[in-house]
PDB file of N, CA and C in Angstrom:
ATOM      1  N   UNK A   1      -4.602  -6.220  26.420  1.00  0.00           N
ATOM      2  CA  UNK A   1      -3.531  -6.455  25.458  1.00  0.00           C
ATOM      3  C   UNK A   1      -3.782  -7.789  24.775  1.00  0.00           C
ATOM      4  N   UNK A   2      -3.669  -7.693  23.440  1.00  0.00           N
ATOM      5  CA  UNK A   2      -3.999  -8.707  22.745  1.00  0.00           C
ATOM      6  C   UNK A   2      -2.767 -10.128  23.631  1.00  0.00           C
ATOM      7  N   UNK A   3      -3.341 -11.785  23.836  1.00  0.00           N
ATOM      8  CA  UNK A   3      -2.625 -12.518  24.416  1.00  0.00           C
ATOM      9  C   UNK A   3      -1.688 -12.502  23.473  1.00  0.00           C
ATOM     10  N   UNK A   4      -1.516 -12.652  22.141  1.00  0.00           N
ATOM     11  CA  UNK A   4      -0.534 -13.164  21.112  1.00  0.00           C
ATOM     12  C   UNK A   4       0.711 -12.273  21.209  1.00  0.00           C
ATOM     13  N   UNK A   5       0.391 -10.650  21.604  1.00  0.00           N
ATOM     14  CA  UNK A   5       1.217 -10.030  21.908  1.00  0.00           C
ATOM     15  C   UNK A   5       2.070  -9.862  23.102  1.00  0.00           C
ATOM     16  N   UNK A   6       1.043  -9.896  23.818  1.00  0.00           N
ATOM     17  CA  UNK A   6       1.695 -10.088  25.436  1.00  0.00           C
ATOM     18  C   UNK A   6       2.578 -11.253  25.609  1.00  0.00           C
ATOM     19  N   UNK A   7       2.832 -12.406  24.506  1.00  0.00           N
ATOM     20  CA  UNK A   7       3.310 -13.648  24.876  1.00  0.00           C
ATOM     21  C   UNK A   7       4.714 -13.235  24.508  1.00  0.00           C
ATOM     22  N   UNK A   8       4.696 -12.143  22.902  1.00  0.00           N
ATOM     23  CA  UNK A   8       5.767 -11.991  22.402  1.00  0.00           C
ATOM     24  C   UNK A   8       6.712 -11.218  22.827  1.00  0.00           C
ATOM     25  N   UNK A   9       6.241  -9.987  23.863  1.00  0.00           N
ATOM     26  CA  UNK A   9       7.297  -9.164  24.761  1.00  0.00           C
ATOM     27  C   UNK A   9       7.602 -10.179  25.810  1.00  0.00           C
ATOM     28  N   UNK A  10       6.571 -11.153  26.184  1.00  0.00           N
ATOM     29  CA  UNK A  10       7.093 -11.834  27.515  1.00  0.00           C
ATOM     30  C   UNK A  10       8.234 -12.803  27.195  1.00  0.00           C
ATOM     31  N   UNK A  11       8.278 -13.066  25.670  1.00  0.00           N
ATOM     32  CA  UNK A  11       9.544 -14.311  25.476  1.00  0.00           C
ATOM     33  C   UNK A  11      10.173 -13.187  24.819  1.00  0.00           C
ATOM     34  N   UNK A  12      10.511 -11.782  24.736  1.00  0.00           N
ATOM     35  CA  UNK A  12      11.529 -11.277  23.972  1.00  0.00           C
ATOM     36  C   UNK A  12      12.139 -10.807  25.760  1.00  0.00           C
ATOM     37  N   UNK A  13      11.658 -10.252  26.044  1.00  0.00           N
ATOM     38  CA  UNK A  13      11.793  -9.891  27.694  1.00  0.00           C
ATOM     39  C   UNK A  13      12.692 -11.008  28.074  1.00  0.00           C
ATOM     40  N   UNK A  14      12.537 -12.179  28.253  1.00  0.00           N
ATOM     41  CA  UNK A  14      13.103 -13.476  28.473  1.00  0.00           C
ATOM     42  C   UNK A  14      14.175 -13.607  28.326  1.00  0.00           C
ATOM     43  N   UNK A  15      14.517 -13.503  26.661  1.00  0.00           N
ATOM     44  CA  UNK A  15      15.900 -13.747  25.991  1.00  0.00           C
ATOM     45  C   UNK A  15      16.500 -12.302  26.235  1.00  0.00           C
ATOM     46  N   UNK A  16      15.873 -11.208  26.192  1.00  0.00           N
ATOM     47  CA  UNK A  16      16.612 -10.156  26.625  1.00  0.00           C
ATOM     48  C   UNK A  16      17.672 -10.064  27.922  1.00  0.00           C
ATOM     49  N   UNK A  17      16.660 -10.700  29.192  1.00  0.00           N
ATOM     50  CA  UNK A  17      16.989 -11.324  30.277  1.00  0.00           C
ATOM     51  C   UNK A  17      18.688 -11.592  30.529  1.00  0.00           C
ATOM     52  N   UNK A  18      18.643 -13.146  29.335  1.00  0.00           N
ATOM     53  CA  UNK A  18      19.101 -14.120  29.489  1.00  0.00           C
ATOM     54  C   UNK A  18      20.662 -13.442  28.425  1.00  0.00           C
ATOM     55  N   UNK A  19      20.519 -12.950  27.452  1.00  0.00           N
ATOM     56  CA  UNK A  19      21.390 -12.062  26.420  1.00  0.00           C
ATOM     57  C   UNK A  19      22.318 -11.247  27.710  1.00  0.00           C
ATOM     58  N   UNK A  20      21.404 -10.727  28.850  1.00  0.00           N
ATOM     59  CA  UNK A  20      22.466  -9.749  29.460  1.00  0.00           C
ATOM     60  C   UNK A  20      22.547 -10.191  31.043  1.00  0.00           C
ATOM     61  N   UNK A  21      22.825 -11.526  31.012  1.00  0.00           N
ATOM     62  CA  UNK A  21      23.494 -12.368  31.830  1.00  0.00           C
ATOM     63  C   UNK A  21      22.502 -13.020  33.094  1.00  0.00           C
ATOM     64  N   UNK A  22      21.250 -12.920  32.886  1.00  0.00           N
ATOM     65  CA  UNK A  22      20.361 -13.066  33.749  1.00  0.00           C
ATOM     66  C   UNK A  22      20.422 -12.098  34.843  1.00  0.00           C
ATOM     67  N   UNK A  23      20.762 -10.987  34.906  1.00  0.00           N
ATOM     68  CA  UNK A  23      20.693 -10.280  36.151  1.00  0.00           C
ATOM     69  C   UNK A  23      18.971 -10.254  36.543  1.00  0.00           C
ATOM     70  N   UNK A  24      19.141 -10.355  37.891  1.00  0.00           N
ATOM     71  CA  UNK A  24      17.934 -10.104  38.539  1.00  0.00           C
ATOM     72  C   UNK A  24      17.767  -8.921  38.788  1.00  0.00           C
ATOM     73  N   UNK A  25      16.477  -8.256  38.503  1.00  0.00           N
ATOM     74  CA  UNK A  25      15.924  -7.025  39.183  1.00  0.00           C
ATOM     75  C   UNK A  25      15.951  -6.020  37.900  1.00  0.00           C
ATOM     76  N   UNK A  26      16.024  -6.266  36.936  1.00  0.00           N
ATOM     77  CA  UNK A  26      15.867  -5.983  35.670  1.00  0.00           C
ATOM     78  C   UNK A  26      14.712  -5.951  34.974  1.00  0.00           C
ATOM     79  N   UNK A  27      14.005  -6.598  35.475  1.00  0.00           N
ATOM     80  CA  UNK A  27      12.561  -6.880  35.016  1.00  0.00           C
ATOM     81  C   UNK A  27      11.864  -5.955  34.343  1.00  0.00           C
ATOM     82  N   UNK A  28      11.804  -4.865  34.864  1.00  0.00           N
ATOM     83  CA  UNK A  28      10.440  -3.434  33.842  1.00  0.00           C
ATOM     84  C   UNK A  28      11.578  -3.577  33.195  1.00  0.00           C
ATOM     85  N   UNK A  29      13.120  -3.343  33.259  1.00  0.00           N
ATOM     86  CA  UNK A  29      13.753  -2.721  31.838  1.00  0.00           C
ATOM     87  C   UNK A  29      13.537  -3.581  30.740  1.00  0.00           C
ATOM     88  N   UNK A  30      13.644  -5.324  31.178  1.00  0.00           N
ATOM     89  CA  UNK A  30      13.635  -5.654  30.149  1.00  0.00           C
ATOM     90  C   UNK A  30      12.251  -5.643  29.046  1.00  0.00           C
ATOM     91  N   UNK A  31      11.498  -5.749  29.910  1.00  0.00           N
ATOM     92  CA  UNK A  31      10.044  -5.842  29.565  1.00  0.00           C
ATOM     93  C   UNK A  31      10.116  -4.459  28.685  1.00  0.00           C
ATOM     94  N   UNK A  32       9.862  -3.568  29.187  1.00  0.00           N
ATOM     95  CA  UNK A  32      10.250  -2.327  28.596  1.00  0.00           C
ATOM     96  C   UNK A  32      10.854  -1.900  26.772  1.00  0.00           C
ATOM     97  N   UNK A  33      11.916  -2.773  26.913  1.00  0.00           N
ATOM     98  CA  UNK A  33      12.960  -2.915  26.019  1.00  0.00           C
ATOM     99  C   UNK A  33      12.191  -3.773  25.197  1.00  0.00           C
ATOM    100  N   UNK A  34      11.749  -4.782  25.559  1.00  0.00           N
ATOM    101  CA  UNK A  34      11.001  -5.960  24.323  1.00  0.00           C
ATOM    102  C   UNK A  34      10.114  -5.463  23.968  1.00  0.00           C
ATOM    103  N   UNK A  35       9.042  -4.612  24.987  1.00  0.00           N
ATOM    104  CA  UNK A  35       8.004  -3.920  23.935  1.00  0.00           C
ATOM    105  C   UNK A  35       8.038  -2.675  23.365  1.00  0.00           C
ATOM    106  N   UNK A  36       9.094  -1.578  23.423  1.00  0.00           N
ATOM    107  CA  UNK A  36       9.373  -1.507  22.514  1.00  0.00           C
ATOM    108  C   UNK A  36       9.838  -1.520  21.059  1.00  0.00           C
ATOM    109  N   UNK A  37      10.786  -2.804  21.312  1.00  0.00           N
ATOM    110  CA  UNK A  37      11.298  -3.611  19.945  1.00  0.00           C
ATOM    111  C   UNK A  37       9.751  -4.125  19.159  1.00  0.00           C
ATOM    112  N   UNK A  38       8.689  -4.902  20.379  1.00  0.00           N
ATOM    113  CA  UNK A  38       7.279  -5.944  18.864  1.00  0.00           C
ATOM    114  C   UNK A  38       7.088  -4.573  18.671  1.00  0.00           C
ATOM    115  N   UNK A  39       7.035  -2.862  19.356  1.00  0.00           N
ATOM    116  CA  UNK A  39       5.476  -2.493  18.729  1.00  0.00           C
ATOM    117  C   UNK A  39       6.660  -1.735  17.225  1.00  0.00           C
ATOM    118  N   UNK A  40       7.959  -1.374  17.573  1.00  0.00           N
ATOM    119  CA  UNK A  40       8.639  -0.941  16.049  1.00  0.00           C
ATOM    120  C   UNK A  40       8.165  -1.664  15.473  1.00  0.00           C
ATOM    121  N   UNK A  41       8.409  -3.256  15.469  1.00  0.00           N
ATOM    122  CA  UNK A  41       8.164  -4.298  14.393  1.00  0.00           C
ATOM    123  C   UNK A  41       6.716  -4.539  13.707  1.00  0.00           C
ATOM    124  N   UNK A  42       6.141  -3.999  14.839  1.00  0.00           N
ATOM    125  CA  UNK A  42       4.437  -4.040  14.396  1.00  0.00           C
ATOM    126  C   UNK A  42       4.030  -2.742  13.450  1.00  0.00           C
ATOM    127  N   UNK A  43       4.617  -1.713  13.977  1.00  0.00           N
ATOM    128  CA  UNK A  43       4.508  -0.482  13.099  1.00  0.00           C
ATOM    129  C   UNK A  43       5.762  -0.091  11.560  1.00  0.00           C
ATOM    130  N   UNK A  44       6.326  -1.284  11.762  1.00  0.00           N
ATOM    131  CA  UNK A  44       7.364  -1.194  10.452  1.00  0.00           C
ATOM    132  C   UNK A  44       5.767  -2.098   9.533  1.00  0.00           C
ATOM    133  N   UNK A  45       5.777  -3.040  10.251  1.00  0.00           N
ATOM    134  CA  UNK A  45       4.892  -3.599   9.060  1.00  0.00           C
ATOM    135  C   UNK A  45       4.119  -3.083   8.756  1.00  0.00           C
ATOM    136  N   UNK A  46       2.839  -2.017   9.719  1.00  0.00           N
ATOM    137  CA  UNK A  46       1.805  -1.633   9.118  1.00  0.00           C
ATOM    138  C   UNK A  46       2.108  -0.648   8.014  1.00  0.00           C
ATOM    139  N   UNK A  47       3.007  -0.154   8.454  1.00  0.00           N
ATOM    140  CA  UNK A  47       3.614   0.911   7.159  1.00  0.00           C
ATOM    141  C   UNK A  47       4.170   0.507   5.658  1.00  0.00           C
ATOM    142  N   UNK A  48       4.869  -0.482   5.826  1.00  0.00           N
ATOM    143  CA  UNK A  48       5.052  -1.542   4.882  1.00  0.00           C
ATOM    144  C   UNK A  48       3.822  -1.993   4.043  1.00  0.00           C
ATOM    145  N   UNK A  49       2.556  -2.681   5.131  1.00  0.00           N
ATOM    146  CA  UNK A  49       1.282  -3.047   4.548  1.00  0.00           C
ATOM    147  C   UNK A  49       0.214  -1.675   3.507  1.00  0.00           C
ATOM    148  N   UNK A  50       0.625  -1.036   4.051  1.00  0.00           N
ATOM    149  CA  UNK A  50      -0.510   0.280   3.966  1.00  0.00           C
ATOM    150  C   UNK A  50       0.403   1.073   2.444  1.00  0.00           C
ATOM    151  N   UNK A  51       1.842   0.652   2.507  1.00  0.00           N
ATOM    152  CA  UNK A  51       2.559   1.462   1.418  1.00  0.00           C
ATOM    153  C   UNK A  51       2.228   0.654  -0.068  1.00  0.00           C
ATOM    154  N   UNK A  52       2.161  -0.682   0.264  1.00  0.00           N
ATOM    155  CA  UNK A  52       1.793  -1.768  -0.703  1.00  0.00           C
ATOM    156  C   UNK A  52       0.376  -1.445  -1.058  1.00  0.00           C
ATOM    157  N   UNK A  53      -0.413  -1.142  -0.099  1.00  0.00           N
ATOM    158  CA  UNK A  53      -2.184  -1.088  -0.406  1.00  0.00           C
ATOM    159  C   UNK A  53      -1.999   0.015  -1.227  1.00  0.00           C
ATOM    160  N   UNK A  54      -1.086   1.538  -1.090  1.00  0.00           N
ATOM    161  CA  UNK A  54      -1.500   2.652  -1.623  1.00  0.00           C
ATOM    162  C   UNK A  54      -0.476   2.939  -2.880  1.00  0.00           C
ATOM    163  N   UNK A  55      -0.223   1.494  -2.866  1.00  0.00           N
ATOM    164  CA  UNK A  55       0.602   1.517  -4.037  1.00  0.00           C
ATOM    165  C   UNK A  55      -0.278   0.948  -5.288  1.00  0.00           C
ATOM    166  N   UNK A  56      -1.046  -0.047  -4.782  1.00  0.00           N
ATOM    167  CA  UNK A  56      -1.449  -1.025  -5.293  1.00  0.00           C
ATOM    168  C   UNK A  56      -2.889  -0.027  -5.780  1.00  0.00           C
ATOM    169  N   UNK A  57      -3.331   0.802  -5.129  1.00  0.00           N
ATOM    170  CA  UNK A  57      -4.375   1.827  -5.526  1.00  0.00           C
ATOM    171  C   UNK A  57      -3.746   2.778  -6.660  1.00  0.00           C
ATOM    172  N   UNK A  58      -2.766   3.348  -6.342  1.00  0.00           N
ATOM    173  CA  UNK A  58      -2.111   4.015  -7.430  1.00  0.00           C
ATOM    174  C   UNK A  58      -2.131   3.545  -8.746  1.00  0.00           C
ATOM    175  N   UNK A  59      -1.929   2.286  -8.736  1.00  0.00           N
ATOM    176  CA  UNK A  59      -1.757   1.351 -10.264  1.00  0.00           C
ATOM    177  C   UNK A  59      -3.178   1.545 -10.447  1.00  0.00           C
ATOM    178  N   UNK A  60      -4.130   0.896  -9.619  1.00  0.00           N
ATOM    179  CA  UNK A  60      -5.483   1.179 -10.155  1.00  0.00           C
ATOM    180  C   UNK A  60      -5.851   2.524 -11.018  1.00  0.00           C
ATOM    181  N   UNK A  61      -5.346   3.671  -9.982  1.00  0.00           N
ATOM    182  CA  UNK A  61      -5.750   4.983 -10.409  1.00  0.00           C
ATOM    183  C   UNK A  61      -5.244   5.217 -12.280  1.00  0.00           C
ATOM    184  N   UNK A  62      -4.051   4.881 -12.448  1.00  0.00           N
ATOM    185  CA  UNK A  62      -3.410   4.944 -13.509  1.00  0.00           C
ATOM    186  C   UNK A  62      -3.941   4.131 -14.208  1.00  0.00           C
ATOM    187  N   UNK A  63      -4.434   2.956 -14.318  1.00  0.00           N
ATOM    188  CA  UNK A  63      -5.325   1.619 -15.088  1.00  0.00           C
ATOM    189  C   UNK A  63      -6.194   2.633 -15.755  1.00  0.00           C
ATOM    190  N   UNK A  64      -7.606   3.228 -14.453  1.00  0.00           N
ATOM    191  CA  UNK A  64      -8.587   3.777 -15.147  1.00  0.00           C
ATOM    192  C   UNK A  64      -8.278   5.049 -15.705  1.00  0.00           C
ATOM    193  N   UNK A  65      -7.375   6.173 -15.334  1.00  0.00           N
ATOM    194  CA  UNK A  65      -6.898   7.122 -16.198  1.00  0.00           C
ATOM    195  C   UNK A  65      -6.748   6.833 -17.749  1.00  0.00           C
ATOM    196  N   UNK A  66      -5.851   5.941 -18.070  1.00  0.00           N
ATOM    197  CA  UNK A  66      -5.473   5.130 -19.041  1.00  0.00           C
ATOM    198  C   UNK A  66      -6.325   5.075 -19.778  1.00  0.00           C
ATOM    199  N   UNK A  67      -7.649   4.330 -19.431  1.00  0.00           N
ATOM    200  CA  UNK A  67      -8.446   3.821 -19.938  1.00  0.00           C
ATOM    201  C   UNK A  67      -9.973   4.964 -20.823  1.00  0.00           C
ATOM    202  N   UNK A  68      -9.719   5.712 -19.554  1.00  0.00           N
ATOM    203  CA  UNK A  68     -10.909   6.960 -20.091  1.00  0.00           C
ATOM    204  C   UNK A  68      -9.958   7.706 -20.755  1.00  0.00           C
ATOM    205  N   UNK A  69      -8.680   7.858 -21.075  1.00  0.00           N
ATOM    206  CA  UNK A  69      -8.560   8.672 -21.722  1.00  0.00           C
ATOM    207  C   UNK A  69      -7.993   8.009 -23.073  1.00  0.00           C
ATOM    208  N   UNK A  70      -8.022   6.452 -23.197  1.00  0.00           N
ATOM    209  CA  UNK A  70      -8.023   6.127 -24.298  1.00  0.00           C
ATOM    210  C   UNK A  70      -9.252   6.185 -24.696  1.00  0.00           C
ATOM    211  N   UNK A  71     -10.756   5.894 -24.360  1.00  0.00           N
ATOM    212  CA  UNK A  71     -11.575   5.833 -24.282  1.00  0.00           C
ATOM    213  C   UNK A  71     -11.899   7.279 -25.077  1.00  0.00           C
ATOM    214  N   UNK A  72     -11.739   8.367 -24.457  1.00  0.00           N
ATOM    215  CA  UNK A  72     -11.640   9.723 -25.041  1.00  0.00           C
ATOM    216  C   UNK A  72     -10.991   9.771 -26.607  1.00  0.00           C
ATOM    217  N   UNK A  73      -9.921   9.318 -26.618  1.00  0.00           N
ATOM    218  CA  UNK A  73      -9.449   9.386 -27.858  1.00  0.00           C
ATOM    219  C   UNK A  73      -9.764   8.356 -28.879  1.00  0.00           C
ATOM    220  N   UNK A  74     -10.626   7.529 -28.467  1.00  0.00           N
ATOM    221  CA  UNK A  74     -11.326   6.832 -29.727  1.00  0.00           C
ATOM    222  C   UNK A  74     -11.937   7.284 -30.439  1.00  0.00           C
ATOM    223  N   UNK A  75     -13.027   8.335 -28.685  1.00  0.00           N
ATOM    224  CA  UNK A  75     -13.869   8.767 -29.205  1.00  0.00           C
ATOM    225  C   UNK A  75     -14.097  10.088 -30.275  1.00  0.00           C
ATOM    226  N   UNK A  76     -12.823  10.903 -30.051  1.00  0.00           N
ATOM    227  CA  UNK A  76     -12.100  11.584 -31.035  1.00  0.00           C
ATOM    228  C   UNK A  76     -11.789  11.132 -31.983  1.00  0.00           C
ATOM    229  N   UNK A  77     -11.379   9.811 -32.181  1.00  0.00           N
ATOM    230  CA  UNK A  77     -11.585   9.768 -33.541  1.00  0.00           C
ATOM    231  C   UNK A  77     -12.694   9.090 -34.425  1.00  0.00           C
ATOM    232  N   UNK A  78     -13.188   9.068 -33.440  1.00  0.00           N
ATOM    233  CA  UNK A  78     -15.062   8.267 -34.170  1.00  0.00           C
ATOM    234  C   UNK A  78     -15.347   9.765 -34.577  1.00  0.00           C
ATOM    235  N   UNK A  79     -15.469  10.921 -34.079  1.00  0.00           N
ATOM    236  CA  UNK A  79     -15.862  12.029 -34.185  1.00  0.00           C
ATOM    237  C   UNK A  79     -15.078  12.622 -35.713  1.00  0.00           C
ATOM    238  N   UNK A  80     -14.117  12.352 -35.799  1.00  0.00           N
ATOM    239  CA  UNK A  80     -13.085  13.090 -37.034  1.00  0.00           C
ATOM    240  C   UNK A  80     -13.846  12.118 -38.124  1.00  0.00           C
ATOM    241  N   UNK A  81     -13.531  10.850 -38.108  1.00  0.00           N
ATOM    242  CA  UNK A  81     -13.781  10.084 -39.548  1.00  0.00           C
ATOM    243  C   UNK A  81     -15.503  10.256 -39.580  1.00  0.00           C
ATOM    244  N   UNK A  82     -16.287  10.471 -38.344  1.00  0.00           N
ATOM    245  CA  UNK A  82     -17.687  11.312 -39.026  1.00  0.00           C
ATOM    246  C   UNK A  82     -17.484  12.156 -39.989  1.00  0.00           C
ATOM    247  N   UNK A  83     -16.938  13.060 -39.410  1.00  0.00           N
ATOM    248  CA  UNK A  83     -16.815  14.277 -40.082  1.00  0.00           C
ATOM    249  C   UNK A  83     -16.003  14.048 -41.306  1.00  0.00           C
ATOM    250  N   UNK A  84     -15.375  13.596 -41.468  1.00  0.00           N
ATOM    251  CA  UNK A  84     -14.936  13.228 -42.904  1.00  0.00           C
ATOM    252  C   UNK A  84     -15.448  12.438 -43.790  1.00  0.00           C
ATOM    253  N   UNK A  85     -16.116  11.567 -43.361  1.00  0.00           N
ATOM    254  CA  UNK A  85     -17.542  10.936 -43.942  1.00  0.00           C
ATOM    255  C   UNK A  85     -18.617  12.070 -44.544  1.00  0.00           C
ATOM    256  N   UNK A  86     -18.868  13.007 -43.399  1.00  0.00           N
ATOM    257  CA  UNK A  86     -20.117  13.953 -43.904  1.00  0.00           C
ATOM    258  C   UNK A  86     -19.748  15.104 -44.790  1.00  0.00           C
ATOM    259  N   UNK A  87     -18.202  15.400 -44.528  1.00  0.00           N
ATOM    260  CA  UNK A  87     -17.615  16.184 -45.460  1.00  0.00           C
ATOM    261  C   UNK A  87     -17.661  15.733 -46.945  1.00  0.00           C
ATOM    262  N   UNK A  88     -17.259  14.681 -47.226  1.00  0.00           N
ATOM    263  CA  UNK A  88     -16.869  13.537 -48.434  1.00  0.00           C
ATOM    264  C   UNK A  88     -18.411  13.660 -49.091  1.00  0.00           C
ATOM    265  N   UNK A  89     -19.703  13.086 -48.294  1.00  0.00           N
ATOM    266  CA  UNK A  89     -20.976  13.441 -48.922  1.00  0.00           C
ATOM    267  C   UNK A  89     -21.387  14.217 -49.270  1.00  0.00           C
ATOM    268  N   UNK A  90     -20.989  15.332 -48.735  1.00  0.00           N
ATOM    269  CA  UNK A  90     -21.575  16.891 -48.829  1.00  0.00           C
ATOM    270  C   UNK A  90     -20.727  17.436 -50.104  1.00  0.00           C
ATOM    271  N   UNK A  91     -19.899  17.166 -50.661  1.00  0.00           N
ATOM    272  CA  UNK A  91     -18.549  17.242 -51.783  1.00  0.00           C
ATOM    273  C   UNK A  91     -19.543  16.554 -52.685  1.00  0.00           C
ATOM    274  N   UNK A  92     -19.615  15.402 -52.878  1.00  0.00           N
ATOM    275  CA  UNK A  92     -20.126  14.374 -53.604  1.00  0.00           C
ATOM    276  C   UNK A  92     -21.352  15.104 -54.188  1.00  0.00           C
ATOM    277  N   UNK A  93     -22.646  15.305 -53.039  1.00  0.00           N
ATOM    278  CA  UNK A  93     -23.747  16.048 -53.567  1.00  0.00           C
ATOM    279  C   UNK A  93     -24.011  17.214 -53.978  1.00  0.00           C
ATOM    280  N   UNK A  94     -22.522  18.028 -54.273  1.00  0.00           N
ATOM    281  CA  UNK A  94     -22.538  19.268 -54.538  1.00  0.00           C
ATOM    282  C   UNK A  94     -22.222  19.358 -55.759  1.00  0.00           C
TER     283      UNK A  94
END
């Protein structure tokens, strides 16, 4: 078990303890009780972290969508004013 964690059920365990009057012989419950409370707190965040990352990908996704399909429609219209260019000459030399 990571130490940083083990320190944090052992001082939530503690105050848990101490919150419900110091009874003795409580010990697994409280322990129990505190690690369940870090690992919610640990798994609220990763979910939190991971919703931000796949959020933050989403915007990306939409950036380059955006982009090729403005990209596309330039290129549509580089394609039209050709053609109206070659139309216009072909008029002209006729």
């Amino acid at each position: 078990m990571n130490e940083n964690l083990y320190e944090e059920i052992a001082r939530l365990a503690y105050e848990i303890f101490e919150r419900e009057g110091r009874i003795h012989g409580r010990d697994l419950d409280h322990w129990l009780e505190a690690e369940r409370i870090v690992i919610s707190r640990y798994e609220a965040q990763f979910v939190a972290e991971k919703g931000q990352k796949e959020s933050k990908e989403e915007v990306e996704e939409k950036k380059t969508k955006t982009r090729v399909k403005s990209s596309k429609t330039q290129t549509e219209k580089a394609k039209k004013e050709t053609e109206k260019k070659t139309t216009r000459s072909k008029k002209k030399s006729q």
